[in-house]
Protein backbone atom coordinates (compact mmCIF):
# COMPACT_ATOMS: atom_id res chain seq x y z
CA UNK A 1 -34.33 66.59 24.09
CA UNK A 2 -32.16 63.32 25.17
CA UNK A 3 -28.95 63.34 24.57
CA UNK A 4 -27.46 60.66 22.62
CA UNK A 5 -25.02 58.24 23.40
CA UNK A 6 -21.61 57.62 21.66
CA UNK A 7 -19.48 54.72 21.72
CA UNK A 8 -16.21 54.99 20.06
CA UNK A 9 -13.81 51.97 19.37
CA UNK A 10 -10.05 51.81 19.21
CA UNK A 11 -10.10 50.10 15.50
CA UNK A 12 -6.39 48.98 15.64
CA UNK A 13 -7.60 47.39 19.02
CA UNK A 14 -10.44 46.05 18.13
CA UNK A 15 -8.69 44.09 15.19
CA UNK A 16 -6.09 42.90 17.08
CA UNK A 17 -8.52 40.87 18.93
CA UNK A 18 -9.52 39.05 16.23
CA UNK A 19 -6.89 37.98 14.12
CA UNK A 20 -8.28 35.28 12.70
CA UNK A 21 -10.96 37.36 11.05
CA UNK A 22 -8.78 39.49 8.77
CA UNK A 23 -7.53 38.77 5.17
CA UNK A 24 -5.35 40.91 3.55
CA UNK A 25 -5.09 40.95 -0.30
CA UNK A 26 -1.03 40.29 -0.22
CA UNK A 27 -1.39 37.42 2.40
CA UNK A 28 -2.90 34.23 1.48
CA UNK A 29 -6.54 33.67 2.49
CA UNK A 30 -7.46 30.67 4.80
CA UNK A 31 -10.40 28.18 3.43
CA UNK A 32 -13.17 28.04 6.02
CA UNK A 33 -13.43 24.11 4.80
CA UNK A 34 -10.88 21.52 4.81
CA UNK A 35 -8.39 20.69 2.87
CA UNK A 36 -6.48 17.69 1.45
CA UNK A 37 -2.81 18.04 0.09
CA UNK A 38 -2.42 17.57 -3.40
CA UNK A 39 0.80 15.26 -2.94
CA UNK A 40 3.02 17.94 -4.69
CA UNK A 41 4.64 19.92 -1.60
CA UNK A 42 5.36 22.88 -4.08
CA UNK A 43 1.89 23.23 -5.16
CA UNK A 44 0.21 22.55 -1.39
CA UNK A 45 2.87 25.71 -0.19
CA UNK A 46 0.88 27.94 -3.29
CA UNK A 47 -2.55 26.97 -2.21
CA UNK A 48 -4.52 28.66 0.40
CA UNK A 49 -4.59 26.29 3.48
CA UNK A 50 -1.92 23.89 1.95
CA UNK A 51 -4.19 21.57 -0.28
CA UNK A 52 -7.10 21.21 -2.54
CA UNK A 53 -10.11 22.76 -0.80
CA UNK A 54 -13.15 21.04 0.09
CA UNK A 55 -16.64 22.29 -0.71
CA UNK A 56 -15.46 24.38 -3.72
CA UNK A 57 -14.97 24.79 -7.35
CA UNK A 58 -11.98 24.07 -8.54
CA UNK A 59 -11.24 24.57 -12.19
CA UNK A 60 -8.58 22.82 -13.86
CA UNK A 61 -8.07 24.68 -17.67
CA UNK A 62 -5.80 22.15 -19.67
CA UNK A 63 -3.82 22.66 -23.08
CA UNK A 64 -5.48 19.68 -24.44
CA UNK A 65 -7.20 16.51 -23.15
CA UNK A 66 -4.57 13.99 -21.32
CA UNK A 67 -1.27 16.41 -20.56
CA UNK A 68 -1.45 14.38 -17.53
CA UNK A 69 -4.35 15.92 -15.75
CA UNK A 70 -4.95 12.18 -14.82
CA UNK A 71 -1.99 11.91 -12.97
CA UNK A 72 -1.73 15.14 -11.77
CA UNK A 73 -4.66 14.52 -9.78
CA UNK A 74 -3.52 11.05 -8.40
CA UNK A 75 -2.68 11.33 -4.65
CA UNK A 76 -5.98 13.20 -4.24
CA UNK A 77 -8.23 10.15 -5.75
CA UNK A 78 -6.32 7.68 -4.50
CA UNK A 79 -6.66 9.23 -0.63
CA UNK A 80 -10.79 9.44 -1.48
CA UNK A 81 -11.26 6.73 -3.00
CA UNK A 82 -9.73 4.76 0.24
CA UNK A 83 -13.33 5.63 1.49
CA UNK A 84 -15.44 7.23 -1.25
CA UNK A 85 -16.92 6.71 -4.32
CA UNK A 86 -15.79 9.29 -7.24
CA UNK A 87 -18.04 10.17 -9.96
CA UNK A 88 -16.04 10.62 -13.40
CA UNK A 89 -18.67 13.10 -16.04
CA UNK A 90 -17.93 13.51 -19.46
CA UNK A 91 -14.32 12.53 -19.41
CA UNK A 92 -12.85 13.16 -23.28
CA UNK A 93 -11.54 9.55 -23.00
CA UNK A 94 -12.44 5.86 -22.20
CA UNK A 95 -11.17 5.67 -18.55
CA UNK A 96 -9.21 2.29 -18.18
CA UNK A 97 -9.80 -0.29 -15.41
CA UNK A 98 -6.19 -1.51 -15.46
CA UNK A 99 -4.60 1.67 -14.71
CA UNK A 100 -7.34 3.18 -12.38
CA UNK A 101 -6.46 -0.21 -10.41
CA UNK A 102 -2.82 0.62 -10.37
CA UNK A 103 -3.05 3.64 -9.32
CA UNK A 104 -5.15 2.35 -6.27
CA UNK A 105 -8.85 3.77 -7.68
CA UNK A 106 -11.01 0.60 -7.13
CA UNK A 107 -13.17 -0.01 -9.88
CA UNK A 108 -16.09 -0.31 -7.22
CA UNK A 109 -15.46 3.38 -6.24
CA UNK A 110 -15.71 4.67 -9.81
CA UNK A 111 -18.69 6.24 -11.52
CA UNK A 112 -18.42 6.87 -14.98
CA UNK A 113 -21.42 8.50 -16.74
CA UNK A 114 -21.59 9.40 -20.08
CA UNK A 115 -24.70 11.73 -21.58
CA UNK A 116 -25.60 12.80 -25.20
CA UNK A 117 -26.54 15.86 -23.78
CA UNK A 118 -24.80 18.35 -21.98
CA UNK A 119 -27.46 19.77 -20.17
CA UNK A 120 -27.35 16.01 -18.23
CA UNK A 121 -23.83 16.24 -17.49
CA UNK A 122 -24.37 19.73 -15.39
CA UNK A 123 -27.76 17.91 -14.19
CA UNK A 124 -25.58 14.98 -12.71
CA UNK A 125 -22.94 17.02 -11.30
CA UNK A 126 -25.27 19.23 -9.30
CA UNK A 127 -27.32 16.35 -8.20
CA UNK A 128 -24.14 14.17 -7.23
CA UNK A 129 -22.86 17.03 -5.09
CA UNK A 130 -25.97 18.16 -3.63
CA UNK A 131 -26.24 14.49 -2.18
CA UNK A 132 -23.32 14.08 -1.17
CA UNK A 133 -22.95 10.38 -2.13
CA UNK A 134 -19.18 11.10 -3.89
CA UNK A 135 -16.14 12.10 -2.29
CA UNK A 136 -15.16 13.75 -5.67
CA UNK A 137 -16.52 14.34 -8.75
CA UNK A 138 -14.90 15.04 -12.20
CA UNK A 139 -16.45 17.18 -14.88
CA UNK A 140 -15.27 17.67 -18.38
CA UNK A 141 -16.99 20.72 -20.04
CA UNK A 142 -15.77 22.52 -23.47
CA UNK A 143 -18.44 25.07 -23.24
CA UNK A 144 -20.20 25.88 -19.72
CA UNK A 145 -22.33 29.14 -19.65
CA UNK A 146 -22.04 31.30 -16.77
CA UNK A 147 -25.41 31.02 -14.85
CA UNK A 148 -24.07 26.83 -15.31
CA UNK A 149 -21.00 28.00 -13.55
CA UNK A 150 -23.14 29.77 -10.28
CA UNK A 151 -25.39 26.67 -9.70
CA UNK A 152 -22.37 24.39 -9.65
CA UNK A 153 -20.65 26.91 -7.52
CA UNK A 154 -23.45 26.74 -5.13
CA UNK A 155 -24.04 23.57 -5.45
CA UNK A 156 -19.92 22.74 -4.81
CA UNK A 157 -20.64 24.37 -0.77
CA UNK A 158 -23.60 22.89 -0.11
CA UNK A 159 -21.64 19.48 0.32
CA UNK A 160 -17.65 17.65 1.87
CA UNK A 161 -17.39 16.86 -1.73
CA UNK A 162 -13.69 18.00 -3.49
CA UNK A 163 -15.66 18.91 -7.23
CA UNK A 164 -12.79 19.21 -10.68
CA UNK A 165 -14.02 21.12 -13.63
CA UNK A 166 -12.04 20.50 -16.76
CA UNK A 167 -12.11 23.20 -19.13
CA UNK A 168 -10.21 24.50 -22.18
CA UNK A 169 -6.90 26.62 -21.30
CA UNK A 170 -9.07 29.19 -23.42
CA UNK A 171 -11.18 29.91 -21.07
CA UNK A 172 -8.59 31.49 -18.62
CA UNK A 173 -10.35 34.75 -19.83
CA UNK A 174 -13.96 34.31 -18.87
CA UNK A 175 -15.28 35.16 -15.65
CA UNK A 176 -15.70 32.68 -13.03
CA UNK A 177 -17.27 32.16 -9.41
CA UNK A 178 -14.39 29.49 -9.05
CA UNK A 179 -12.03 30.34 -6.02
CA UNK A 180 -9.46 28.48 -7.46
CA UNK A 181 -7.97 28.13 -10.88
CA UNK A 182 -5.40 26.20 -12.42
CA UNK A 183 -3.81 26.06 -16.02
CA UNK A 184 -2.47 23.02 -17.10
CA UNK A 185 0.34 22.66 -20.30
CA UNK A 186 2.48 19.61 -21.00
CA UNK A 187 6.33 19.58 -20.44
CA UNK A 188 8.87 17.23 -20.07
CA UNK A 189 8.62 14.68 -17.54
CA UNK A 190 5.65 16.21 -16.39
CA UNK A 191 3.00 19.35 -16.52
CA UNK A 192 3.26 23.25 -15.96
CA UNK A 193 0.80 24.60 -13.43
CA UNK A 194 0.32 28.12 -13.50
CA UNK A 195 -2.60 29.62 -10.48
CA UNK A 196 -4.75 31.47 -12.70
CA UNK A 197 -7.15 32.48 -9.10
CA UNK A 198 -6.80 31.99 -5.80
CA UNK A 199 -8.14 33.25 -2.57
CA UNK A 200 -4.68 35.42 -2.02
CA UNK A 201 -2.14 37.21 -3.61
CA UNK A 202 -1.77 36.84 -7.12
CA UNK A 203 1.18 34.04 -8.20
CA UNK A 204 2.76 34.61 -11.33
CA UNK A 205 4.65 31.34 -10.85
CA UNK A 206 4.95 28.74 -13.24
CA UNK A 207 5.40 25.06 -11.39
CA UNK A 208 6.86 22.09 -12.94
CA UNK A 209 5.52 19.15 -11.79
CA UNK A 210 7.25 16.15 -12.40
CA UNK A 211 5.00 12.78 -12.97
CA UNK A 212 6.97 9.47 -13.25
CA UNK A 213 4.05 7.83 -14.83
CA UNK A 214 4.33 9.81 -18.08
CA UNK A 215 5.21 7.93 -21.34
CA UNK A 216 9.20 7.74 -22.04
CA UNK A 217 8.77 10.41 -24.58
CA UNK A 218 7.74 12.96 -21.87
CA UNK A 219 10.25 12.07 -19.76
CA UNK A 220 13.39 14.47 -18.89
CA UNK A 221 16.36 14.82 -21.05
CA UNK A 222 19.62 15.75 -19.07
CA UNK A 223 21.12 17.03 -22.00
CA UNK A 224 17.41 19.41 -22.88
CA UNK A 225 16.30 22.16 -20.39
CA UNK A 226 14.27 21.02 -17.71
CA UNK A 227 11.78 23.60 -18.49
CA UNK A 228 11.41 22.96 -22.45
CA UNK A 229 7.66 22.52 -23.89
CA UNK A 230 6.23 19.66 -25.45
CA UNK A 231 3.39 19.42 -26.85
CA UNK A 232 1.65 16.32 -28.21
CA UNK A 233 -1.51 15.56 -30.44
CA UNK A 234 -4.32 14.50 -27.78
CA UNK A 235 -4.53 10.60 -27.85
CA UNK A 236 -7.23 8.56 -29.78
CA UNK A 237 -10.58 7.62 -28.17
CA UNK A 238 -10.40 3.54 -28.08
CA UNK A 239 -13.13 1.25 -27.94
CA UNK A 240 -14.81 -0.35 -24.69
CA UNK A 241 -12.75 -2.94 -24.74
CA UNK A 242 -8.77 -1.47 -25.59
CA UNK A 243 -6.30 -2.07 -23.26
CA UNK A 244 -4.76 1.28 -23.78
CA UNK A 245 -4.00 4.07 -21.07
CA UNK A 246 -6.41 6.53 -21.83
CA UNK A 247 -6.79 8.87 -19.03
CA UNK A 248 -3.67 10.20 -18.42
């Protein structure tokens, strides 16, 4: 009979060779991809790797359309669309040229595509990040089943591309492949971020972010608690040709 051979490991060793290579659940995990800050130090120090990860779905659940999701997402577009093109599907609202040029988002790097149906909307999505020919792309969904959900998952690390979904604060409750989640609520002078997901410990935060852009009746009161809600009725989808701020 041979006699078989054992070879036993000193575990705590082993794993103390390799650092880099554990994740434990109270520490915050470390994105394989890049990442690109948000422009909200705050936010980048509750975010594994310090930014908005590349290759990856990130879902961004909002009270209601323009809170300042818009703005909130500002720095990010502005530093892509320095180089890249940024697809904008579905958006609830007419996005304006005026203020996408003010806020340094060159009309030539904007895509906006609008479908009847929303099986076209996921269709473009996956396609757009599959090629790779955006540096971002936007996606405003009310209702997005789950198998949806996987292929655009999939399809979100298959490419360098930094892919937004837009969803209903609702849907905090469903299941999602996402690895990173975000609610959205208005406030004064700004928006409440609370991290629904995230590759880490669980945050039970709630961030106030201020935006200087908002309209003068979001803005701060000194005499009102900094943290007060607001909330306001979604604004009015314009024609083609208004002159109104409608992403916001």
């Amino acid at each position: 009979m041979l006699s078989q051979s054992h070879t036993y490991f000193n575990l705590p060793h082993v794993l103390g060779q390799m650092p880099h290579a554990i994740w434990r659940a109270s520490e915050m995990a470390v994105h394989k991809t890049s990442t690109l800050s948000s422009g909200f130090t705050k936010l980048d120090a509750e975010l594994p790797n310090g930014g908005w990860p590349r290759s990856a779905l990130i879902e961004l659940l909002v009270q209601q359309a323009g809170v300042g999701e818009m703005q909130f997402l500002k720095p990010i577009l502005a530093a892509i669309a320095k180089t890249h093109r940024i697809a904008l599907i579905q958006p609830p609202h007419i996005p304006n040229g005026l203020t996408c040029q003010d806020w340094n988002w060159p009309a030539e790097r904007l895509i906006w595509i609008k479908t009847t149906v929303t099986a076209d909307a996921l269709w473009s999505a996956e396609q757009i990040l599959k090629n790779g020919s955006c540096g971002a792309v936007l996606l405003w969904q009310s209702n997005i089943r789950s198998e949806a959900l996987r292929r655009l998952n999939l399809a979100a690390q298959t490419t360098d591309t930094y892919f937004f979904l837009f969803r209903p604060i609702s849907a905090h409750r469903d299941a999602s492949p996402a690895p990173l989640r975000l609610s959205l609520r208005p406030a004064r002078a700004g928006i409440h971020i609370e991290i629904i997901k995230r590759q880490g410990s669980h945050s039970d935060t709630v961030h106030l972010i201020h935006l200087p852009d908002m309209p003068v009746s979001r803005h701060i009161n000194t005499t009102e608690h900094h943290h007060a809600h607001v909330d306001l009725p979604a604004p009015a989808i314009f024609a083609a040709g208004s002159h109104q701020t409608l992403l916001v």
